[in-house]
N, C-alpha and C. Protein backbone atom coordinates (compact mmCIF):
# COMPACT_ATOMS: atom_id res chain seq x y z
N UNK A 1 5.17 -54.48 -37.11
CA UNK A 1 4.75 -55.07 -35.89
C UNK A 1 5.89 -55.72 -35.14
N UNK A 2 6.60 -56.15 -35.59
CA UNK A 2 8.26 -56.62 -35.55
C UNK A 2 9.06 -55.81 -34.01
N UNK A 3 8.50 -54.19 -34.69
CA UNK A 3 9.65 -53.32 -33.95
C UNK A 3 8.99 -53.59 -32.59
N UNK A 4 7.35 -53.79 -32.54
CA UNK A 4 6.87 -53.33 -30.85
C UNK A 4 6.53 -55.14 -30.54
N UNK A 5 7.03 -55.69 -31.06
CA UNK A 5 7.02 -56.37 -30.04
C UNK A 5 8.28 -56.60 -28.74
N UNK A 6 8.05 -57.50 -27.38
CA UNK A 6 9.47 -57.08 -26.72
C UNK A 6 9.00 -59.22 -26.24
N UNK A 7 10.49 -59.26 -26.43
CA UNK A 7 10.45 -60.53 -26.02
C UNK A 7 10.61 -60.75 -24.53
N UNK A 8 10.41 -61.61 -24.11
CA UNK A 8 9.89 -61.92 -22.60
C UNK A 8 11.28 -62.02 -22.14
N UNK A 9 12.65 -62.19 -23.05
CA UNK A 9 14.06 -61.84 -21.72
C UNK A 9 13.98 -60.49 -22.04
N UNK A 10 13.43 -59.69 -22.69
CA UNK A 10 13.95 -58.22 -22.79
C UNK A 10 13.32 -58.01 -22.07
N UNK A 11 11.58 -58.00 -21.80
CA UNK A 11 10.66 -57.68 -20.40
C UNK A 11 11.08 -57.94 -19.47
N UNK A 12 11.37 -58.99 -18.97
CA UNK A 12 12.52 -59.41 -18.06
C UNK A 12 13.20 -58.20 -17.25
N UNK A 13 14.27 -57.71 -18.58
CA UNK A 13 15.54 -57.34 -18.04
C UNK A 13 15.07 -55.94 -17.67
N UNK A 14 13.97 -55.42 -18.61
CA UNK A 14 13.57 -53.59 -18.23
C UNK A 14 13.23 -54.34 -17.19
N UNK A 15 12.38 -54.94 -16.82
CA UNK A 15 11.90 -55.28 -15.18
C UNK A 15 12.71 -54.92 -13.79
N UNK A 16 13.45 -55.79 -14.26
CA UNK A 16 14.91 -55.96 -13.39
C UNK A 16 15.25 -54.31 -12.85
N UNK A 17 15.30 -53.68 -13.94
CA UNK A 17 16.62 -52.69 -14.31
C UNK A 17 14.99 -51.60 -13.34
N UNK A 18 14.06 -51.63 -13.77
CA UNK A 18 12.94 -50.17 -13.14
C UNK A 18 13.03 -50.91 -11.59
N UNK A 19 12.94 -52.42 -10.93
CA UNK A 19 12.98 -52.72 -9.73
C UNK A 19 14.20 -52.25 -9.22
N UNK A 20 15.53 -52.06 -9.34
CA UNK A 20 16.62 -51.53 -9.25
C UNK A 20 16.91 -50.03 -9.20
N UNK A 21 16.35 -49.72 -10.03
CA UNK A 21 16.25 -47.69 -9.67
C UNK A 21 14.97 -47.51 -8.91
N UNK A 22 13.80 -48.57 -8.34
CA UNK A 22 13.37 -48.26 -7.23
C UNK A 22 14.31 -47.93 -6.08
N UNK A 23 14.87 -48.80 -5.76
CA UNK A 23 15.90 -49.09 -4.59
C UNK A 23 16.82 -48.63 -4.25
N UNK A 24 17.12 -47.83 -5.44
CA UNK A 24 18.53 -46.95 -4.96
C UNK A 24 18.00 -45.65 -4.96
N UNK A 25 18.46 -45.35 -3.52
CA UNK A 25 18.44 -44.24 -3.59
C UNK A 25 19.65 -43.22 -3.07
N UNK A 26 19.88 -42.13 -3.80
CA UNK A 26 21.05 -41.48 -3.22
C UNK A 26 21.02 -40.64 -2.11
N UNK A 27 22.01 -39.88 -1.79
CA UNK A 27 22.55 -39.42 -0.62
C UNK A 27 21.57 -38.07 -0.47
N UNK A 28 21.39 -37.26 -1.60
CA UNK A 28 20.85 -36.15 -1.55
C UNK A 28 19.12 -36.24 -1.46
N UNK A 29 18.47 -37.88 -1.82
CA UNK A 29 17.49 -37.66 -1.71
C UNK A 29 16.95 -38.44 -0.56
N UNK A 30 18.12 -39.10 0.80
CA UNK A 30 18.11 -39.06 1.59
C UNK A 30 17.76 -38.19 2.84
N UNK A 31 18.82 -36.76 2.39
CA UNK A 31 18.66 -35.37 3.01
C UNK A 31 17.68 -34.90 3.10
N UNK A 32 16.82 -34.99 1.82
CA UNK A 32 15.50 -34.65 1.78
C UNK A 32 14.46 -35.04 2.34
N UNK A 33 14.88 -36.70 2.65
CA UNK A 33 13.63 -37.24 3.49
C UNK A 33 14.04 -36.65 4.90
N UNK A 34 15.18 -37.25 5.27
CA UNK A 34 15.48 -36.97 6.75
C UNK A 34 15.25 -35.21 6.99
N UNK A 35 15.20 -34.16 6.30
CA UNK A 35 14.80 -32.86 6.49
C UNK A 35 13.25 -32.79 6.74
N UNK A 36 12.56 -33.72 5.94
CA UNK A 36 11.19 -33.65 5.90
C UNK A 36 10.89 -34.04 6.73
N UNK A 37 11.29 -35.53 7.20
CA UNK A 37 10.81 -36.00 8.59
C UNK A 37 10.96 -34.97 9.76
N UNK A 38 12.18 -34.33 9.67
CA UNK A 38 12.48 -33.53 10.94
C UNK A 38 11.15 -32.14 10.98
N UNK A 39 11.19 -32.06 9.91
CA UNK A 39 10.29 -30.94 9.76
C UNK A 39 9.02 -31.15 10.25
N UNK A 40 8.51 -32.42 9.84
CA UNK A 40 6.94 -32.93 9.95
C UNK A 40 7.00 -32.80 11.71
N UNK A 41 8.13 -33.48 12.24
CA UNK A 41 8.13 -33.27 13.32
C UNK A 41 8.19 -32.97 14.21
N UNK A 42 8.77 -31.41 14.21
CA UNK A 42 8.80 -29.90 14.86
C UNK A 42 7.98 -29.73 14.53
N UNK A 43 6.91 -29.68 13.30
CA UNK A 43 5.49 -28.85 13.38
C UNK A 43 4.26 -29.74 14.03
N UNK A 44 4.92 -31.12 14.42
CA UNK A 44 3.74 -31.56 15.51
C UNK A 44 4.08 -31.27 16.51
N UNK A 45 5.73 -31.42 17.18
CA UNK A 45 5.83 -30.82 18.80
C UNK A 45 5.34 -29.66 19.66
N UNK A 46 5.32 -28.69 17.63
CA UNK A 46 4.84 -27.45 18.32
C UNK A 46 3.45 -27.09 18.38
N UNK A 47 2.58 -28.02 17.19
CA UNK A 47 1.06 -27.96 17.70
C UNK A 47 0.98 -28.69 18.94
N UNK A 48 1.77 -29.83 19.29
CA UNK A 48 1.43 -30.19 20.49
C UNK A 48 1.39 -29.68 21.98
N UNK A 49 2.72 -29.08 22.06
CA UNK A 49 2.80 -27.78 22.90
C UNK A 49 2.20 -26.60 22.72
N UNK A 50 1.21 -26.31 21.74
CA UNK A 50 0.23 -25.20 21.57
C UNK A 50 -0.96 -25.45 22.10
N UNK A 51 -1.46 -26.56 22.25
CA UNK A 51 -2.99 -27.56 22.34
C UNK A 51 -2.61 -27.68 23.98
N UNK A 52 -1.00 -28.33 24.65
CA UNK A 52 -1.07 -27.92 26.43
C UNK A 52 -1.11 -26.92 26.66
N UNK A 53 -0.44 -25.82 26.36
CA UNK A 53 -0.19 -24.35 26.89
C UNK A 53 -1.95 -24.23 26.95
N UNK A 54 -2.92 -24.24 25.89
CA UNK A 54 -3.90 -23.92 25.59
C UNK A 54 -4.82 -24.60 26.68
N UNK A 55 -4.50 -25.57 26.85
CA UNK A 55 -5.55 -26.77 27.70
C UNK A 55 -5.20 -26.35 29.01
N UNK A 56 -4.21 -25.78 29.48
CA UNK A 56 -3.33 -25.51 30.63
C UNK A 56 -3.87 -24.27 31.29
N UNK A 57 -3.71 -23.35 30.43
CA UNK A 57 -4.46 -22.15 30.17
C UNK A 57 -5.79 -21.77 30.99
N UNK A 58 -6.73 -22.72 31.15
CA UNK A 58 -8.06 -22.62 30.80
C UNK A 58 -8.46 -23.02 32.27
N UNK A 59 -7.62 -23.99 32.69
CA UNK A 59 -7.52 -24.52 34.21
C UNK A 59 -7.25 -23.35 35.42
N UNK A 60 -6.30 -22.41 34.74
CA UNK A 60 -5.54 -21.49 35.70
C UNK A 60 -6.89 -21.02 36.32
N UNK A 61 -6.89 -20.32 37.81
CA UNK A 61 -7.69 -19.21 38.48
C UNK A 61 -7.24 -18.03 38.38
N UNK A 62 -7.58 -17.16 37.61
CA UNK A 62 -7.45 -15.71 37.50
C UNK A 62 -7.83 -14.85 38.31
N UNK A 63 -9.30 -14.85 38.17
CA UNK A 63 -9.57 -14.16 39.95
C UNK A 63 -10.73 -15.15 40.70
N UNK A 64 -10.40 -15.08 41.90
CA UNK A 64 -12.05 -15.12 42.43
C UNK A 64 -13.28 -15.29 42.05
N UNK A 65 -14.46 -15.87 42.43
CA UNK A 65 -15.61 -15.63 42.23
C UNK A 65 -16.31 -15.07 43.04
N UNK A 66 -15.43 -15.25 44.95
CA UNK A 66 -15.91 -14.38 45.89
C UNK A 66 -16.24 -12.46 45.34
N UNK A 67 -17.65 -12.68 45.57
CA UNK A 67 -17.98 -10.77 45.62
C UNK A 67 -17.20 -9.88 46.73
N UNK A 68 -16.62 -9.02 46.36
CA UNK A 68 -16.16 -7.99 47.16
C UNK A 68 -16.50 -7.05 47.17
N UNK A 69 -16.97 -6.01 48.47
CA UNK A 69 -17.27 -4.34 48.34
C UNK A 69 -16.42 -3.64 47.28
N UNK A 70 -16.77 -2.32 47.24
CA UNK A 70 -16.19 -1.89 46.69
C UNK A 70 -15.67 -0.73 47.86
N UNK A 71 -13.86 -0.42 47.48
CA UNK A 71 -13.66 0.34 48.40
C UNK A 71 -12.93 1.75 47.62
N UNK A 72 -13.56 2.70 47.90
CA UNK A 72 -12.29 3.58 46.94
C UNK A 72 -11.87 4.57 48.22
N UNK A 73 -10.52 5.06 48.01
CA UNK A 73 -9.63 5.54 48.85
C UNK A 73 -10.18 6.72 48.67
N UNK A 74 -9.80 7.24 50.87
CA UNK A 74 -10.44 8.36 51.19
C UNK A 74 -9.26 9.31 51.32
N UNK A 75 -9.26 10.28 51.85
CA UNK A 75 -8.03 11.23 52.37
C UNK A 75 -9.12 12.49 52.53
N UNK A 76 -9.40 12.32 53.98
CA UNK A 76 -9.81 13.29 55.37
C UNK A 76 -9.27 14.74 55.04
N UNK A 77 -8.05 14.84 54.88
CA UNK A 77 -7.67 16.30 54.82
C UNK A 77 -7.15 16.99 53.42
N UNK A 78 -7.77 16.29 52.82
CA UNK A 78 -7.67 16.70 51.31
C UNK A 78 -8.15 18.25 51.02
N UNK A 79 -9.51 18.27 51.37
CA UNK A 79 -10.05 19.82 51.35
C UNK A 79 -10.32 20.53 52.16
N UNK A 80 -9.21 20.33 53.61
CA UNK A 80 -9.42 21.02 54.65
C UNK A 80 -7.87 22.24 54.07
N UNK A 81 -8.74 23.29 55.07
CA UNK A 81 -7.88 24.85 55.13
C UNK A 81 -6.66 24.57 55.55
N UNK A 82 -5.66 25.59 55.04
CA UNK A 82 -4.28 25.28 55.68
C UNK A 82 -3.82 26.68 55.58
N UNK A 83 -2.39 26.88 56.45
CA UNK A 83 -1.83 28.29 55.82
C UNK A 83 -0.97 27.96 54.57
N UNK A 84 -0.86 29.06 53.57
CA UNK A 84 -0.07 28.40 52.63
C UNK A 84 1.53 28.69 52.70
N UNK A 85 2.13 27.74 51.96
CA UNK A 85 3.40 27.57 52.49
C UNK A 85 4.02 29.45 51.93
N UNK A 86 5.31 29.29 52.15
CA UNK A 86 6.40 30.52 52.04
C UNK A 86 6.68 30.62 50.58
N UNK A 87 6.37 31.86 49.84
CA UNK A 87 7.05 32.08 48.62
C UNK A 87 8.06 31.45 48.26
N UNK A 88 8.44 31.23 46.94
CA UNK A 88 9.52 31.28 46.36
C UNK A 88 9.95 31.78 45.65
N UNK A 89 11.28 31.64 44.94
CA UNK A 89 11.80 32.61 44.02
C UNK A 89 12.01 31.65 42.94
N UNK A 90 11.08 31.86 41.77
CA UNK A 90 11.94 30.59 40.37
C UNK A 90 13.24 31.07 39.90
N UNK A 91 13.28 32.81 40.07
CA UNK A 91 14.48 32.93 39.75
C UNK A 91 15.59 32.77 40.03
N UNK A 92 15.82 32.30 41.58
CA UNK A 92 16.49 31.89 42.03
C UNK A 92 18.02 33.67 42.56
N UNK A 93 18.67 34.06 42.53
CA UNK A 93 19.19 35.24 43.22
C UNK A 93 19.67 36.31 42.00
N UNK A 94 18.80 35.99 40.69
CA UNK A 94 18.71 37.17 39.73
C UNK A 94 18.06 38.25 40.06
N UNK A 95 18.88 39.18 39.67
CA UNK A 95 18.35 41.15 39.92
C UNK A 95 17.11 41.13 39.44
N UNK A 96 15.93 42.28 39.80
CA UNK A 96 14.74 42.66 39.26
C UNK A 96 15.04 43.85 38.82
N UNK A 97 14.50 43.80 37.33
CA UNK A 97 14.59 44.58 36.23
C UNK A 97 13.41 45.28 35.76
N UNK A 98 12.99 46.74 35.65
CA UNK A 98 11.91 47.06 35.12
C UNK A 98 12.34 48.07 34.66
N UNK A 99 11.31 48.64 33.56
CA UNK A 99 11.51 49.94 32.70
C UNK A 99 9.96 49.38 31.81
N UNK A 100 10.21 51.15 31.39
CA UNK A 100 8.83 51.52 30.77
C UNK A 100 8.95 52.52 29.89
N UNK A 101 7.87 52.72 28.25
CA UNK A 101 8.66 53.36 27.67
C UNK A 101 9.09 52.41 26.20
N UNK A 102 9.07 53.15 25.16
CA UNK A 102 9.01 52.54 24.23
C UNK A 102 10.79 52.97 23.66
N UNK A 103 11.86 51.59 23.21
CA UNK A 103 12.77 52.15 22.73
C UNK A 103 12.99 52.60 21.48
N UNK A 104 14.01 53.60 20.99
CA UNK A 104 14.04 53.78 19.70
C UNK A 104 14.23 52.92 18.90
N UNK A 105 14.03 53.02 17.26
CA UNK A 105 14.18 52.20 16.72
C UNK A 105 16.29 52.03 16.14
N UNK A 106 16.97 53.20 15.99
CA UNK A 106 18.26 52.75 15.99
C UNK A 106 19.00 52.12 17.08
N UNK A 107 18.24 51.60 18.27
CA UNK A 107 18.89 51.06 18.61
C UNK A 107 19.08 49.18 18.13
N UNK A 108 17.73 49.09 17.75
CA UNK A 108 17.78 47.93 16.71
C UNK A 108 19.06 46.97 16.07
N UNK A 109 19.49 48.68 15.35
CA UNK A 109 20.73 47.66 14.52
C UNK A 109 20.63 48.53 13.28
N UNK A 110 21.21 48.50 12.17
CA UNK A 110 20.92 49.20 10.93
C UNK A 110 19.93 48.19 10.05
N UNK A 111 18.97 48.69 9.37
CA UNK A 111 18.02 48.18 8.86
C UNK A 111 18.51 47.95 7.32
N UNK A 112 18.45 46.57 6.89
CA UNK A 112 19.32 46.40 5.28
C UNK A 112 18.22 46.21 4.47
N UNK A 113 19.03 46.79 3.09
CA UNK A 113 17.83 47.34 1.88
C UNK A 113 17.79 45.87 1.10
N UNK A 114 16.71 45.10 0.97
CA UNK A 114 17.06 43.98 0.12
C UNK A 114 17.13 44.40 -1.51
N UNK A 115 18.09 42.89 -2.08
CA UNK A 115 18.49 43.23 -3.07
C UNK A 115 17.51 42.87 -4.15
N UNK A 116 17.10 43.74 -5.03
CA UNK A 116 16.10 43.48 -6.54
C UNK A 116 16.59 42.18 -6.82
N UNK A 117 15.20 41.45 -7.04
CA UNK A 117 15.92 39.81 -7.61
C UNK A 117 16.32 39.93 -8.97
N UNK A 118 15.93 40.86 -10.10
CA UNK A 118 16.69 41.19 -11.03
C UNK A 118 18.37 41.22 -11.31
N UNK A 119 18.43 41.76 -10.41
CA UNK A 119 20.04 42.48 -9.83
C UNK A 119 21.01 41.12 -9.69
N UNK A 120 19.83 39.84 -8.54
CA UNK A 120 20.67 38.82 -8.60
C UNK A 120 20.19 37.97 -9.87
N UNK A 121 19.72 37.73 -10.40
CA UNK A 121 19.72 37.17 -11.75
C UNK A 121 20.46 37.32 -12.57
N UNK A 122 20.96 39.14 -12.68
CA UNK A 122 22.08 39.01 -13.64
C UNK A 122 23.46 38.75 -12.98
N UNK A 123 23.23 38.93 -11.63
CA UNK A 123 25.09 38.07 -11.27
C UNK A 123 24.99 36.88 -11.60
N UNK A 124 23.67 36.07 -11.06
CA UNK A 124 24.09 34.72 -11.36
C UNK A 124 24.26 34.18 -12.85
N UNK A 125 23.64 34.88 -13.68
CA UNK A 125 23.61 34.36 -15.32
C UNK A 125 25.21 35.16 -15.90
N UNK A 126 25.77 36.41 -15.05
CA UNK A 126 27.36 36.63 -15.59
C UNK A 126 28.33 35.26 -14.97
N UNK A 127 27.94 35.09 -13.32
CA UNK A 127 28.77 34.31 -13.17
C UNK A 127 28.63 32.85 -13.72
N UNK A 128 27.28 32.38 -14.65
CA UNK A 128 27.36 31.03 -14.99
C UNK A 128 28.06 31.43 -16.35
N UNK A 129 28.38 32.42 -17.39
CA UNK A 129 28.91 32.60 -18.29
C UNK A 129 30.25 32.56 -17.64
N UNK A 130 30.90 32.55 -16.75
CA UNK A 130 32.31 32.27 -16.72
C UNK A 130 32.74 31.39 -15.96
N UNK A 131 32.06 30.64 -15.73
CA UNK A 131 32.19 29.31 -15.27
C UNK A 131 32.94 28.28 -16.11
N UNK A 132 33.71 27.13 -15.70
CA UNK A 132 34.62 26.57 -16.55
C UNK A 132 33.66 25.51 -17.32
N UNK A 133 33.75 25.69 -18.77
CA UNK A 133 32.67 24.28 -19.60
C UNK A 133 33.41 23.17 -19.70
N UNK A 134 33.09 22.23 -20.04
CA UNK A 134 33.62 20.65 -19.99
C UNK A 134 34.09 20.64 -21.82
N UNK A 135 35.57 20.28 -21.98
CA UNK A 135 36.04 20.12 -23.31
C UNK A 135 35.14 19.30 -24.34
N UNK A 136 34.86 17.91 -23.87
CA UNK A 136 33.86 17.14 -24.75
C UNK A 136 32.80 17.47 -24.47
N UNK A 137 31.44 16.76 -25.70
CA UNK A 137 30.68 17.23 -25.38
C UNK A 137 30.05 15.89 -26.16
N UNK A 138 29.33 14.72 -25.43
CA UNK A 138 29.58 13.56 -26.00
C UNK A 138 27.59 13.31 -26.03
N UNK A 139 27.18 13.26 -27.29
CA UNK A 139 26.18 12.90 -27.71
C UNK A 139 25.86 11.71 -28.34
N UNK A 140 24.48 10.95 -27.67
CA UNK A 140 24.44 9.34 -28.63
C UNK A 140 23.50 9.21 -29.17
């Protein structure tokens, strides 16, 4: 019973010593307040300026309440007769070309025999047999 008791200068002095690390406070947990404050306080300027814009808003006149006819645009000579204007040429001063008549087929071009995919299978499997192999051959 010895060990827990605390004598009244030792209560005392923890006293002292926990009122003392109330009070100090350092530099970094300064930053923190003064960040927080700043913070708390941009996010009220900007609800506050959200709540005028909003209140502001609501006041504006957008349109009228006066009724108006309704008018939709006419144009008189829209489906009246006319002569129609002068040809043109899209081609602009290219020759006119005609013919008739089916052409031969050599004039085409020469027609090529494709190659059996067999045929290329075995080039490609000679030419991967002489292809250069890698000296090591490193397994783990």
């Amino acid at each position: 019973m010895g060990a827990r008791q605390i004598t009244t200068s030792a209560r005392a002095h923890v006293t002292k010593a926990v009122t003392c690390e109330r009070t100090t406070i350092t530099k970094g947990e300064e930053a923190v307040r003064d960040r927080s404050n700043t913070m708390k306080t941009t996010v009220l300027a900007f609800c506050f300026l959200l709540g005028a814009t909003a209140a502001l808003g609501q006041t504006a006149p957008v349109l009228s309440n006066q009724p108006q006819a309704l008018a939709m645009p006419d144009n008189p000579a829209h489906a009246t007769q006319h002569e129609m204007a002068e040809p043109q040429n899209i081609l602009e001063h290219s020759g006119y070309t005609y013919a008739q008549g089916e052409r031969p087929l050599w004039e085409f071009g020469p027609v090529s025999q494709p190659v059996p995919l067999g045929d290329s299978a075995r080039a490609l499997k000679k030419e991967h047999g002489t292809a250069k192999k890698s000296e090591i051959v490193w397994q783990n």
